[in-house]
PDB file of N, CA and C in Angstrom:
ATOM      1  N   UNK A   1     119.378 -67.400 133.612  1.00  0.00           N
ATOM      2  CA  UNK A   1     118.651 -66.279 134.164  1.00  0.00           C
ATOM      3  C   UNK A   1     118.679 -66.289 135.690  1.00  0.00           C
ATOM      4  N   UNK A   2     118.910 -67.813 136.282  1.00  0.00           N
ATOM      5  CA  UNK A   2     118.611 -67.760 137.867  1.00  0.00           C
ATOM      6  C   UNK A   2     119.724 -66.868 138.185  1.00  0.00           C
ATOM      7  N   UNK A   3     121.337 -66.798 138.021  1.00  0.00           N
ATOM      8  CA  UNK A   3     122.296 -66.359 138.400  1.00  0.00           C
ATOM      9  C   UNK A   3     122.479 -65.054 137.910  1.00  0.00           C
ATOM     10  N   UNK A   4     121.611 -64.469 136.775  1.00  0.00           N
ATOM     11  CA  UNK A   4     121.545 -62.780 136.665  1.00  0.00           C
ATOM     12  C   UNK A   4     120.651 -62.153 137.715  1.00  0.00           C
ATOM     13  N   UNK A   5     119.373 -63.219 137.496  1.00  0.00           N
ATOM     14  CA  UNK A   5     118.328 -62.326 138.374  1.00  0.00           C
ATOM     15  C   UNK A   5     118.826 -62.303 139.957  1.00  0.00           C
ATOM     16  N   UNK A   6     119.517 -63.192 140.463  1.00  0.00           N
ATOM     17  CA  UNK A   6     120.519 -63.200 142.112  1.00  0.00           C
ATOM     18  C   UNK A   6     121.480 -62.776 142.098  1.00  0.00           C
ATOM     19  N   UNK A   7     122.209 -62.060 141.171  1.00  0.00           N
ATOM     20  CA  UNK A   7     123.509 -61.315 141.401  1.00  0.00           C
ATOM     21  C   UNK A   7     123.349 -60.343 141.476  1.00  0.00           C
ATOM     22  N   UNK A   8     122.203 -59.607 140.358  1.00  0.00           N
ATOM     23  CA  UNK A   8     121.614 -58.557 139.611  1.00  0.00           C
ATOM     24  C   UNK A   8     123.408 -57.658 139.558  1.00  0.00           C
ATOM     25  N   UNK A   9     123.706 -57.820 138.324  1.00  0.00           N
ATOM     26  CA  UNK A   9     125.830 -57.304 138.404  1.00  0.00           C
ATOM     27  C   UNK A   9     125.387 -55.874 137.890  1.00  0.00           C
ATOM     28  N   UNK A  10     126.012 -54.863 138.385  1.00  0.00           N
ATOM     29  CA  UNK A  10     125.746 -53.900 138.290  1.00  0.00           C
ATOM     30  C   UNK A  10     125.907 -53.480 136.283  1.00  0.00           C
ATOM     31  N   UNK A  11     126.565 -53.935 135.985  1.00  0.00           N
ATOM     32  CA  UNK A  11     126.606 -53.947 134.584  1.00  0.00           C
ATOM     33  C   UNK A  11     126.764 -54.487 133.678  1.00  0.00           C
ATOM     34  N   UNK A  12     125.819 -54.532 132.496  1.00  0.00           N
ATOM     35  CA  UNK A  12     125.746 -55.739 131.437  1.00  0.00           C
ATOM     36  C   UNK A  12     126.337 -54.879 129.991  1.00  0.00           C
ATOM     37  N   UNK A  13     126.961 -55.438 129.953  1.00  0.00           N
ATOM     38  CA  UNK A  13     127.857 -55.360 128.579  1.00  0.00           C
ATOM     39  C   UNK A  13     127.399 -56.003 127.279  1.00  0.00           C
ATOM     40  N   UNK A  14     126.849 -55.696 126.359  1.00  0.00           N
ATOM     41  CA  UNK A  14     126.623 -56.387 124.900  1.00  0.00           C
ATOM     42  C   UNK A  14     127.872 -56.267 123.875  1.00  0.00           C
ATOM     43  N   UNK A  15     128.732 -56.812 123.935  1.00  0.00           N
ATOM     44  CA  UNK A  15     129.395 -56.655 122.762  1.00  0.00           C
ATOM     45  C   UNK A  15     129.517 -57.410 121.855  1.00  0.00           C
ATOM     46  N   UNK A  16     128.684 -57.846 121.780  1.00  0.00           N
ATOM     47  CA  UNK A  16     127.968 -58.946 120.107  1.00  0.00           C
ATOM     48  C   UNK A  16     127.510 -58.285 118.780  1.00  0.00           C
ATOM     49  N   UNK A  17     127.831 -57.173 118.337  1.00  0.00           N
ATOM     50  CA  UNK A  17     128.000 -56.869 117.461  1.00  0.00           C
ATOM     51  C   UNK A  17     128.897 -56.618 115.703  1.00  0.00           C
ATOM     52  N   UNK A  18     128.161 -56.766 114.592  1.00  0.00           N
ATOM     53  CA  UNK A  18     128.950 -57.048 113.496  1.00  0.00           C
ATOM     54  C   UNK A  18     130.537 -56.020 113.733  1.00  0.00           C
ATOM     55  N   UNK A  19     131.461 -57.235 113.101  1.00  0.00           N
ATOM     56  CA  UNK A  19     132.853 -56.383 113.561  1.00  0.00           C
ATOM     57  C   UNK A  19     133.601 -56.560 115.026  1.00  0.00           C
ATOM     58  N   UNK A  20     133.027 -56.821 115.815  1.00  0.00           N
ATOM     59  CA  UNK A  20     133.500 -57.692 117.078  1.00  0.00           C
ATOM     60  C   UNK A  20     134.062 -58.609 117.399  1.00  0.00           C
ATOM     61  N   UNK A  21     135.424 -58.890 117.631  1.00  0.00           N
ATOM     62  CA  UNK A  21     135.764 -60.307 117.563  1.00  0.00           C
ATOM     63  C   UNK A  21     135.692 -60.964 116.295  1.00  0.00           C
ATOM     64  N   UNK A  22     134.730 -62.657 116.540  1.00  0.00           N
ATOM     65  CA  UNK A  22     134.107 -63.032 115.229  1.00  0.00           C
ATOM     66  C   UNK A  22     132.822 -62.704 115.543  1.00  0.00           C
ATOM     67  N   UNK A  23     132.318 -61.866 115.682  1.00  0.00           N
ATOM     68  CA  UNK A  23     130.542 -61.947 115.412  1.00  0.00           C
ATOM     69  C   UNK A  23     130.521 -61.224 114.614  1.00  0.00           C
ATOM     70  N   UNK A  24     129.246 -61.577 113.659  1.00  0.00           N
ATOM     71  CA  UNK A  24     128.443 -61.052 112.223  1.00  0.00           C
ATOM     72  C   UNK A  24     127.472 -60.514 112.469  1.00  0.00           C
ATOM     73  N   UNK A  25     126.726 -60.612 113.469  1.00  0.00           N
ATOM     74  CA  UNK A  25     125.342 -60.246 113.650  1.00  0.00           C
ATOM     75  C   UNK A  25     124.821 -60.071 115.192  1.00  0.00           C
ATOM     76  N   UNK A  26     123.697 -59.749 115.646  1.00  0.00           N
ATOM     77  CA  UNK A  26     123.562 -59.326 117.027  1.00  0.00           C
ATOM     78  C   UNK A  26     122.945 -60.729 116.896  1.00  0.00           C
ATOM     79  N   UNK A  27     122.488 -61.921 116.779  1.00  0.00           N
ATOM     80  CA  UNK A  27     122.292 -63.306 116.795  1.00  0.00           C
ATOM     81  C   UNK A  27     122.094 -63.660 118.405  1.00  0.00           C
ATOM     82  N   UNK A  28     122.924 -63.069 118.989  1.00  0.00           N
ATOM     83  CA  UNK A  28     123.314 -63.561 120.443  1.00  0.00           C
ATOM     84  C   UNK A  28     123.065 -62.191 121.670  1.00  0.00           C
ATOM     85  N   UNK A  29     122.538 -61.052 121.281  1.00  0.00           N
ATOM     86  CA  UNK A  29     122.527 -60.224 122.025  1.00  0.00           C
ATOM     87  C   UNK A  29     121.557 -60.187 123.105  1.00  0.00           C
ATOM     88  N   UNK A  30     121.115 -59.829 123.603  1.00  0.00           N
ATOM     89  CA  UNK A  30     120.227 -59.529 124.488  1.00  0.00           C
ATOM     90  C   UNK A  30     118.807 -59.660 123.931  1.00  0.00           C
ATOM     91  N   UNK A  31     118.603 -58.442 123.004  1.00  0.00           N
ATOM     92  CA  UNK A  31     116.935 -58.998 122.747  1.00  0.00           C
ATOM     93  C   UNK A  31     116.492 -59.946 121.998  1.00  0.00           C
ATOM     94  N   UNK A  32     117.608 -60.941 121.767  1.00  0.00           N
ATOM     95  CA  UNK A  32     117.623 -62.209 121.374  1.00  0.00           C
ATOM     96  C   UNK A  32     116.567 -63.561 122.277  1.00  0.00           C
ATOM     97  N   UNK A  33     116.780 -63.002 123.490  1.00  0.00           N
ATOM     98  CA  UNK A  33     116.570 -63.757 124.825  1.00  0.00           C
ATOM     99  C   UNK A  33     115.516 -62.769 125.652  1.00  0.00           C
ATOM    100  N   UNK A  34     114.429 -63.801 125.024  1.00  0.00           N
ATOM    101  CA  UNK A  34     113.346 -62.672 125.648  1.00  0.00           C
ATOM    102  C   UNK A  34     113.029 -62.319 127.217  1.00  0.00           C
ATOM    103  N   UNK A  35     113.188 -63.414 127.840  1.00  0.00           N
ATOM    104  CA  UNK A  35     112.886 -63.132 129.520  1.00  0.00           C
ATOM    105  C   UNK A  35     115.034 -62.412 129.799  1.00  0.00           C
ATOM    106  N   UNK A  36     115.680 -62.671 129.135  1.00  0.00           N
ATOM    107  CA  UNK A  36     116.838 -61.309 129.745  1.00  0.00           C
ATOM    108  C   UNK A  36     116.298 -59.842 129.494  1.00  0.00           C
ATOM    109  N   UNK A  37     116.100 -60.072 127.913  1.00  0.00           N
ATOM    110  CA  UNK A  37     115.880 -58.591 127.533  1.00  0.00           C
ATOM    111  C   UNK A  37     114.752 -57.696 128.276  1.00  0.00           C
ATOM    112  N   UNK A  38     113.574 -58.783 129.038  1.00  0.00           N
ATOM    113  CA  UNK A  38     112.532 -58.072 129.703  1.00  0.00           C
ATOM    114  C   UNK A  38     113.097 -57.466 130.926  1.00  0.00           C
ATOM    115  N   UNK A  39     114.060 -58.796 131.575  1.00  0.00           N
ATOM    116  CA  UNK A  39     115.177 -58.295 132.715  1.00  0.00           C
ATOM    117  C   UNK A  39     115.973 -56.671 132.727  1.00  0.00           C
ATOM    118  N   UNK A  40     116.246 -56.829 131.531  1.00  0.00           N
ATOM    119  CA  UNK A  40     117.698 -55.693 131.446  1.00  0.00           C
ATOM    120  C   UNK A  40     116.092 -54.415 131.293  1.00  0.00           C
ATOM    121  N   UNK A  41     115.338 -54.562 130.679  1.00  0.00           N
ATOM    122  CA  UNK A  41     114.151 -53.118 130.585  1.00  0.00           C
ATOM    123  C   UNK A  41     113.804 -52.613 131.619  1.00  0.00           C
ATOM    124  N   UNK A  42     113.790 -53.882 132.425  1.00  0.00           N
ATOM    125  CA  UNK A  42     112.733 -53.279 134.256  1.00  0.00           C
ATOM    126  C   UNK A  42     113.991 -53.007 135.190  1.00  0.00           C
ATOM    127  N   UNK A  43     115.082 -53.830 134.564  1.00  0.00           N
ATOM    128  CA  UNK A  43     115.773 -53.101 136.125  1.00  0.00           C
ATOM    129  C   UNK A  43     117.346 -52.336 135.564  1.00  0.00           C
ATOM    130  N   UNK A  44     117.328 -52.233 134.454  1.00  0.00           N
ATOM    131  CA  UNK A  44     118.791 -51.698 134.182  1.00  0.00           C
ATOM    132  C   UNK A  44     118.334 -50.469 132.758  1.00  0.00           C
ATOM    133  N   UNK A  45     119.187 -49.334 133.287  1.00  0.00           N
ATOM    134  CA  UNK A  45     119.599 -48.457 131.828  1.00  0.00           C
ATOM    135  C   UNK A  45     120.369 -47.763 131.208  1.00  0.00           C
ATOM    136  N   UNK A  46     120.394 -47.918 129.902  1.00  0.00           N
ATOM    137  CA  UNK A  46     120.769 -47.982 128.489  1.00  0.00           C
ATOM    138  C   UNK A  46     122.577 -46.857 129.158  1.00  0.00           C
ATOM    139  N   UNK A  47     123.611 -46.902 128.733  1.00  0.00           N
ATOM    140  CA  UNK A  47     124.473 -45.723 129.637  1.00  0.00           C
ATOM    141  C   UNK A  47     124.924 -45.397 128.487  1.00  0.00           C
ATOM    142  N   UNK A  48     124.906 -46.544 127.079  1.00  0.00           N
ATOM    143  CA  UNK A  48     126.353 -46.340 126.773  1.00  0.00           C
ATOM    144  C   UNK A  48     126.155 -47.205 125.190  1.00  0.00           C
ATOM    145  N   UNK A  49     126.058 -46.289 124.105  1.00  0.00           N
ATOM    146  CA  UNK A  49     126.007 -47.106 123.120  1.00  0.00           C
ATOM    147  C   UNK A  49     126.711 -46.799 122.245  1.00  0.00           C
ATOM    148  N   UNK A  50     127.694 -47.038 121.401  1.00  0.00           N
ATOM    149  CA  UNK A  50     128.549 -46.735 120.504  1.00  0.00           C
ATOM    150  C   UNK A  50     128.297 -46.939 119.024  1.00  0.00           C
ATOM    151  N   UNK A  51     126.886 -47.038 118.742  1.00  0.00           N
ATOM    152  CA  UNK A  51     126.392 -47.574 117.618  1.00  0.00           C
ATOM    153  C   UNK A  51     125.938 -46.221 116.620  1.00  0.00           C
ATOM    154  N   UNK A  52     125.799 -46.577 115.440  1.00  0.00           N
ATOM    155  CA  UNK A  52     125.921 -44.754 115.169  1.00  0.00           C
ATOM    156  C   UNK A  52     124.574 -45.197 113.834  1.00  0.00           C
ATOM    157  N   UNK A  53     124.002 -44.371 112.634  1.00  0.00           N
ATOM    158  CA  UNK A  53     123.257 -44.560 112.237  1.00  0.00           C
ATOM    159  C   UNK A  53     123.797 -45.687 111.310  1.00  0.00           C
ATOM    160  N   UNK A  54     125.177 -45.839 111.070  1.00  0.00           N
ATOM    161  CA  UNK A  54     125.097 -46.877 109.879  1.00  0.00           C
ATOM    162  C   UNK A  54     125.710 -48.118 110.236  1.00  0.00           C
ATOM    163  N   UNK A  55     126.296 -48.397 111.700  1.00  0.00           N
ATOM    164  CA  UNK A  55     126.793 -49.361 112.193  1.00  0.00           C
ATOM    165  C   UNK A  55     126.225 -49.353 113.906  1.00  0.00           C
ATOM    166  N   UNK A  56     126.047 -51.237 113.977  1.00  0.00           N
ATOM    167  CA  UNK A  56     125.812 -51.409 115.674  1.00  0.00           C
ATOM    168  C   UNK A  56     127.073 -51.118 116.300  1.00  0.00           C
ATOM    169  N   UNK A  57     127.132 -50.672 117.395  1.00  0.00           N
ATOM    170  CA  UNK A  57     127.764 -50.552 117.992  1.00  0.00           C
ATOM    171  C   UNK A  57     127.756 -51.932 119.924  1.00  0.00           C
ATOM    172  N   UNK A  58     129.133 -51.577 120.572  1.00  0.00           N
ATOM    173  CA  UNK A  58     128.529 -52.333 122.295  1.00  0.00           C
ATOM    174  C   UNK A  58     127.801 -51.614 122.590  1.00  0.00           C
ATOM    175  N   UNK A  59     126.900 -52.036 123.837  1.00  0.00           N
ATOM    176  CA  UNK A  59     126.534 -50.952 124.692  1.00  0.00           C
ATOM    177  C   UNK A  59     126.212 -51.725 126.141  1.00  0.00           C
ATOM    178  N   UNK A  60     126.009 -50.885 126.894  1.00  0.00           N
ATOM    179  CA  UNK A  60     126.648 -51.189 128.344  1.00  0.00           C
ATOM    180  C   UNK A  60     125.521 -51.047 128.892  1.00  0.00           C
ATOM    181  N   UNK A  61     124.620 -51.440 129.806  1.00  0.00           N
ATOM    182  CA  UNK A  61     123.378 -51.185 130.985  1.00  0.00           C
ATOM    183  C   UNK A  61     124.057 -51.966 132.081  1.00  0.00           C
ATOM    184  N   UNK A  62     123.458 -50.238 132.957  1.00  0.00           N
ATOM    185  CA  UNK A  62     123.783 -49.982 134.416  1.00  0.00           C
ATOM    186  C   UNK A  62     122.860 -50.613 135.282  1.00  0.00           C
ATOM    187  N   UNK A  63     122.668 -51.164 136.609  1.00  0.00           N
ATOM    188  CA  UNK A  63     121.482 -51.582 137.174  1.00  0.00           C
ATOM    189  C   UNK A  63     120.929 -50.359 138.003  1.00  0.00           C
ATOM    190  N   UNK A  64     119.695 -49.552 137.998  1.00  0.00           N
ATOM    191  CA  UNK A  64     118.826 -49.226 138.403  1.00  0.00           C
ATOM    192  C   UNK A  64     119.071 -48.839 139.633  1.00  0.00           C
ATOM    193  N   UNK A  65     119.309 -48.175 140.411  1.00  0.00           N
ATOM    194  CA  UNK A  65     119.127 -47.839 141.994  1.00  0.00           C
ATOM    195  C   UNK A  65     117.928 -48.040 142.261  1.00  0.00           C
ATOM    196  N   UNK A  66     117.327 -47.348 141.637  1.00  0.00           N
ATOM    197  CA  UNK A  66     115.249 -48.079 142.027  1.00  0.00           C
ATOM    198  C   UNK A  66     114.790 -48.330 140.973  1.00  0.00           C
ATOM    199  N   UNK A  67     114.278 -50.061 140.395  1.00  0.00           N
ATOM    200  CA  UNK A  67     114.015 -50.530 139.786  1.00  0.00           C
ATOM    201  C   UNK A  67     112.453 -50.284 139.722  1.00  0.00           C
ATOM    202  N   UNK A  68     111.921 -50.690 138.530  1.00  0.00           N
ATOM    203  CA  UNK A  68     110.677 -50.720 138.292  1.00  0.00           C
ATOM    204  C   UNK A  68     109.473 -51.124 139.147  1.00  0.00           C
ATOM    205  N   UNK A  69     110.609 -51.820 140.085  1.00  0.00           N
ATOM    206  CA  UNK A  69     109.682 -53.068 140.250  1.00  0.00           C
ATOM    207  C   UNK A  69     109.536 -52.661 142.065  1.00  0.00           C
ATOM    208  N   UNK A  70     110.423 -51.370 142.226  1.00  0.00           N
ATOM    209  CA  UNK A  70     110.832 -50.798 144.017  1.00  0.00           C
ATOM    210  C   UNK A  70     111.748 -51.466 144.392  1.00  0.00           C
ATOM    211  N   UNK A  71     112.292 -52.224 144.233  1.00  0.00           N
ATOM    212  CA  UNK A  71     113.272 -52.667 144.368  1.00  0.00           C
ATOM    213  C   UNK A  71     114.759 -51.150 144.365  1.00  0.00           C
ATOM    214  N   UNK A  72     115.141 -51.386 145.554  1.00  0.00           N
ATOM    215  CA  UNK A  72     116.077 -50.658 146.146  1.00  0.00           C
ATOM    216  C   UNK A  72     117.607 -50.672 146.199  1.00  0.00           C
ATOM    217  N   UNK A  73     118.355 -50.735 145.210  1.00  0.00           N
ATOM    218  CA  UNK A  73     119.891 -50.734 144.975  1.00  0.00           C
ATOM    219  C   UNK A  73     120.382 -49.256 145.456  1.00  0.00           C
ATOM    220  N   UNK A  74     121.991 -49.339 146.431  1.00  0.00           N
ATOM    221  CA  UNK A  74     121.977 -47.892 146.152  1.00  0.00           C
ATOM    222  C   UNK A  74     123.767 -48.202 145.175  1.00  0.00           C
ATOM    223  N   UNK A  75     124.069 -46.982 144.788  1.00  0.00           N
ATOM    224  CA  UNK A  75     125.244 -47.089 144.379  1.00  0.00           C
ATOM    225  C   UNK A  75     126.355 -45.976 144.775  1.00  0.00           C
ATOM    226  N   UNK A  76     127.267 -45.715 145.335  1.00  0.00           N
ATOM    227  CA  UNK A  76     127.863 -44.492 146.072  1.00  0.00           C
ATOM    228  C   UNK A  76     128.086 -43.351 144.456  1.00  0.00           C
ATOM    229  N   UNK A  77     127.963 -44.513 143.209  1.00  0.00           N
ATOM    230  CA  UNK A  77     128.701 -43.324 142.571  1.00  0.00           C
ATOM    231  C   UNK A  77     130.062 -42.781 142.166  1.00  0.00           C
ATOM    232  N   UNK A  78     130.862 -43.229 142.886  1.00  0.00           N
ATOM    233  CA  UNK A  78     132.396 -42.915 142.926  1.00  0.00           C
ATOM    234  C   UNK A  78     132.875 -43.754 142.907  1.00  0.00           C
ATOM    235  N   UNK A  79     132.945 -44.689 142.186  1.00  0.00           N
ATOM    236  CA  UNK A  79     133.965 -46.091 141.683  1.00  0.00           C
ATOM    237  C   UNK A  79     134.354 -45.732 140.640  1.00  0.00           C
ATOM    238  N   UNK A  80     135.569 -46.527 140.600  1.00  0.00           N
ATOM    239  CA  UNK A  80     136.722 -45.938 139.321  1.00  0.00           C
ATOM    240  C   UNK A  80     135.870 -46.129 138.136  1.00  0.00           C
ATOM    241  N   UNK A  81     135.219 -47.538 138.221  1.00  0.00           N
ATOM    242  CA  UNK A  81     134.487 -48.440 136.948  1.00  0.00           C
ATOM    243  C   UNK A  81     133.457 -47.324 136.743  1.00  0.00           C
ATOM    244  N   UNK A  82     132.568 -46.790 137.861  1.00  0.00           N
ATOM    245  CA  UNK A  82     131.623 -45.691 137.368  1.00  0.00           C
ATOM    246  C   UNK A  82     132.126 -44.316 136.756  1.00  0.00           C
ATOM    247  N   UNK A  83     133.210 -43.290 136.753  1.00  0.00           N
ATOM    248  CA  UNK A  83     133.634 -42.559 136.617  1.00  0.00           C
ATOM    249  C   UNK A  83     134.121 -43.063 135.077  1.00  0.00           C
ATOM    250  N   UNK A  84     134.874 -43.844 134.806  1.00  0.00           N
ATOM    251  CA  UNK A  84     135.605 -44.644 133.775  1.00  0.00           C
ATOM    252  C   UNK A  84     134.049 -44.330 132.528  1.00  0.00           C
ATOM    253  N   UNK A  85     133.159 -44.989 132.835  1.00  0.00           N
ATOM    254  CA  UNK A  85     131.858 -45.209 132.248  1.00  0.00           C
ATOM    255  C   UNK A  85     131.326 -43.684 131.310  1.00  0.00           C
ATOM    256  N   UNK A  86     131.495 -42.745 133.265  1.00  0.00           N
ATOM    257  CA  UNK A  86     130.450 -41.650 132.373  1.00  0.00           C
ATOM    258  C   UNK A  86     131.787 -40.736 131.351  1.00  0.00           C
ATOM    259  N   UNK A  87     133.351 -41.116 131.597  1.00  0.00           N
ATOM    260  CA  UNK A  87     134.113 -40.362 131.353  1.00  0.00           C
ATOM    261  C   UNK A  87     134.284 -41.635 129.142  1.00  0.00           C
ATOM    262  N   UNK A  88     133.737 -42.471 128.916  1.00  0.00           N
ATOM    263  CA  UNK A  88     133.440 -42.556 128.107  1.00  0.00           C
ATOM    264  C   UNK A  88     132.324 -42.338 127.373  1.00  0.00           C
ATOM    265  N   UNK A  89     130.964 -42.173 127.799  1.00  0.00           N
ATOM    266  CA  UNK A  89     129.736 -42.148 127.683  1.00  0.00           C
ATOM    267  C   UNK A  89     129.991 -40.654 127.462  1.00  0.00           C
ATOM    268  N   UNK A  90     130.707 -39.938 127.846  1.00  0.00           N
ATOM    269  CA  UNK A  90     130.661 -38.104 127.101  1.00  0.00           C
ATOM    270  C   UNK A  90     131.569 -38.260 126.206  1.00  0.00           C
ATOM    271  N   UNK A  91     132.698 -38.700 125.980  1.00  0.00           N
ATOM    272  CA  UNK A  91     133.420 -38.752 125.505  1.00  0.00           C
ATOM    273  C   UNK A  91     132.587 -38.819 123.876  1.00  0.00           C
ATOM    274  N   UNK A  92     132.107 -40.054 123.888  1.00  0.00           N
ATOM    275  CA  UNK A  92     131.225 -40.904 122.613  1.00  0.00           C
ATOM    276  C   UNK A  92     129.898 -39.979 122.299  1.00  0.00           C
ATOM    277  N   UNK A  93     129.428 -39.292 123.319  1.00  0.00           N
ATOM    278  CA  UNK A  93     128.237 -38.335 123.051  1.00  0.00           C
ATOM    279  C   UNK A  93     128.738 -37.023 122.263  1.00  0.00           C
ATOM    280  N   UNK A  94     130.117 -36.804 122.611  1.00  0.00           N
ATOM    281  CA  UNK A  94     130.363 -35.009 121.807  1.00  0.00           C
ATOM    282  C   UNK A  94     130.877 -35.899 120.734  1.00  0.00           C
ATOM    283  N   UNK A  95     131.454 -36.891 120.392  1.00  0.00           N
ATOM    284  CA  UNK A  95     132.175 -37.183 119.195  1.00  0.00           C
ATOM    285  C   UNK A  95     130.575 -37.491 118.069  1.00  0.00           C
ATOM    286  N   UNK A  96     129.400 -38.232 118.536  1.00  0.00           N
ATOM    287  CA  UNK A  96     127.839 -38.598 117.834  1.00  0.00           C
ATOM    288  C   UNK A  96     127.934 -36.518 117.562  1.00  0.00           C
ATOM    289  N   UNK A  97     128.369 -35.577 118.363  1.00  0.00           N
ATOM    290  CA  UNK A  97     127.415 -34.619 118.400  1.00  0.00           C
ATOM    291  C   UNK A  97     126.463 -34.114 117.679  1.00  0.00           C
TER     292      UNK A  97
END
């Protein structure tokens, strides 16, 4: 936790879900780990979930420009990795439609 909460990385990736690799179960995910999962609530959100009603899916959290907590990130917005993101995150939203 010391090296999430001092990097704070702009994005956390879960892909511990059944069907992944070898994982069976979310066993290892995030709200597995209670002081991360409190982490990822107050300062990061939800962008990106591929999980649908009958299967988990990854999903991706962004960090916060202004966190819960005032804490002040800015982000320009225009990085390939951000564009890449919302240009899947619609993509996956009209296909759920």
């Amino acid at each position: 936790m010391t090296d999430v909460k001092g990097s704070k990385p702009t994005f956390v990736v879960d892909a511990w879900y059944p069907g992944s690799f070898a994982f069976e179960d979310r066993s290892y995910s995030p709200e597995s780990f209670p002081s991360f999962w409190s982490f990822l609530g107050d300062h990061y959100d939800l962008v990106l979930d591929t999980s649908s009603a009958d299967i988990e899916g990854m999903r991706v959290w962004k960090y916060r420009s202004i966190a819960r907590d005032g804490t002040n990130r800015s982000f320009s917005g225009s990085s390939v990795l951000d564009q890449d993101l919302v240009d899947v995150a619609s993509v996956h939203q009209a296909q759920k439609g």
